[in-house]
Protein backbone atom coordinates (compact mmCIF):
# COMPACT_ATOMS: atom_id res chain seq x y z
CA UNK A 1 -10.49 7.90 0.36
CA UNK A 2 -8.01 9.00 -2.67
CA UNK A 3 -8.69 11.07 -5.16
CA UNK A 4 -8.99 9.31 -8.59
CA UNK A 5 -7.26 11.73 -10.26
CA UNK A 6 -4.00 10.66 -7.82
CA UNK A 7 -4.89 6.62 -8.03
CA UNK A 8 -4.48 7.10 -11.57
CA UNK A 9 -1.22 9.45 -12.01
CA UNK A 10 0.17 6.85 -10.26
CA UNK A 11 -0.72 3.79 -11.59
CA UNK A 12 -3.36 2.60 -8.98
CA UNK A 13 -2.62 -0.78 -6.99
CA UNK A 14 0.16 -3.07 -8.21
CA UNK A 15 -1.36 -6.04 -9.20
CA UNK A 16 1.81 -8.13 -8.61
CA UNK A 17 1.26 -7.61 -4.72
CA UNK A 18 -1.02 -10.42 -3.22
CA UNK A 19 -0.74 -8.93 0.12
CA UNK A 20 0.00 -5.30 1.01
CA UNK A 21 -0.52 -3.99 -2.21
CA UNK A 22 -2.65 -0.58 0.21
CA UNK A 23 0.92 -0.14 1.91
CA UNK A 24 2.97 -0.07 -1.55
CA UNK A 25 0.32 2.31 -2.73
CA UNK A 26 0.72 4.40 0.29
CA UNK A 27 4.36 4.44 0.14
CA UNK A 28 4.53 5.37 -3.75
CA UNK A 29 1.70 8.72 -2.94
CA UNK A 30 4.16 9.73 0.14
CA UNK A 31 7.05 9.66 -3.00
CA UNK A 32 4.55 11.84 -4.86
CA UNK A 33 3.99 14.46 -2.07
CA UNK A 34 0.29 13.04 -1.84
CA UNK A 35 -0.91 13.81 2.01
CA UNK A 36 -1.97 11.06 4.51
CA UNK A 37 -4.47 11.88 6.95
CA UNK A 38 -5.41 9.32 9.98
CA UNK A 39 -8.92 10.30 11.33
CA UNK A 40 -9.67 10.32 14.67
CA UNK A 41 -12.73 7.98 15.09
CA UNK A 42 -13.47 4.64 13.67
CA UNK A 43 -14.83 4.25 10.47
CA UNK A 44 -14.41 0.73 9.35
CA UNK A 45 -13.97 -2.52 11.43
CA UNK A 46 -12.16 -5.38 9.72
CA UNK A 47 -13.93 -8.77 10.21
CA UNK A 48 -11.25 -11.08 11.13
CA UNK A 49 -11.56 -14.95 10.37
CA UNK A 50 -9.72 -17.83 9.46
CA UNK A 51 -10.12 -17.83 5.41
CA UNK A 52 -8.82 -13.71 5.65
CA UNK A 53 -5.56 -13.77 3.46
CA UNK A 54 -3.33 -12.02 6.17
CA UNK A 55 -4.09 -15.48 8.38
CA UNK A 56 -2.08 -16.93 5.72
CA UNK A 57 1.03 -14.46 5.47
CA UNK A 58 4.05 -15.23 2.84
CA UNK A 59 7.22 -16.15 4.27
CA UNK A 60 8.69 -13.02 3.26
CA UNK A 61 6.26 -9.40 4.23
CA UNK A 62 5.05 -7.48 1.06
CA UNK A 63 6.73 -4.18 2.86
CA UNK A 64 10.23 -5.54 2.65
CA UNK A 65 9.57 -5.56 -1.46
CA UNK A 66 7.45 -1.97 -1.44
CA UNK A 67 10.68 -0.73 0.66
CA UNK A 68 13.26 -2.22 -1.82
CA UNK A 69 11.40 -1.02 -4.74
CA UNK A 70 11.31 2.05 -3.29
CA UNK A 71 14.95 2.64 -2.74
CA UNK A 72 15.51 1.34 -6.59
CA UNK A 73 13.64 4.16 -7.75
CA UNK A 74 15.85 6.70 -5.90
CA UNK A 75 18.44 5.57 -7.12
CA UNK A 76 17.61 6.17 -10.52
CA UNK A 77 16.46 9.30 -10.38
C-alpha cells in the first residue's frame, strides 16, 4: 500500500517500463525518504503461468535502467 498523496508527488509508475516499473517506483520513494516496510506474513500469492510477462523477460533487466536513471539524477543535483 502507498499513500496517494506520495504516488502522486512523485509521478506514479513510469509508463515507459514494461517490466519492473514496481522496482523503479520503489527505488525513486527510497530517493524521496518514503519508508519501505516488508510484513511478516503473506498477503498476496502470485499465480505463476506461462502467458505471465516475467516468463518472457527482455534481454536486458528493467533494474539495470531504474539503477542508471537513478545515478543520472544524482548527478544533477
Amino acid at each position: 500500500m502507498i499513500r496517494r498523496r506520495v504516488l502522486e508527488d512523485l509521478g506514479g509508475f513510469d509508463p515507459s517500463y514494461r517490466y519492473a516499473e514496481d522496482r523503479d517506483l520503489f527505488i525513486r520513494m527510497r530517493e524521496h525518504g518514503v519508508g519501505i516496510a516488508v510484513l511478516p506474513e503473506v498477503v498476496l500469492h502470485k499465480r505463476l503461468h506461462g502467458s505471465n510477462m516475467t516468463m518472457d523477460p527482455p534481454p536486458t533487466h528493467p533494474m539495470l535502467r531504474s539503477l542508471r536513471e537513478k545515478l543520472e539524477r544524482e548527478r544533477q543535483t
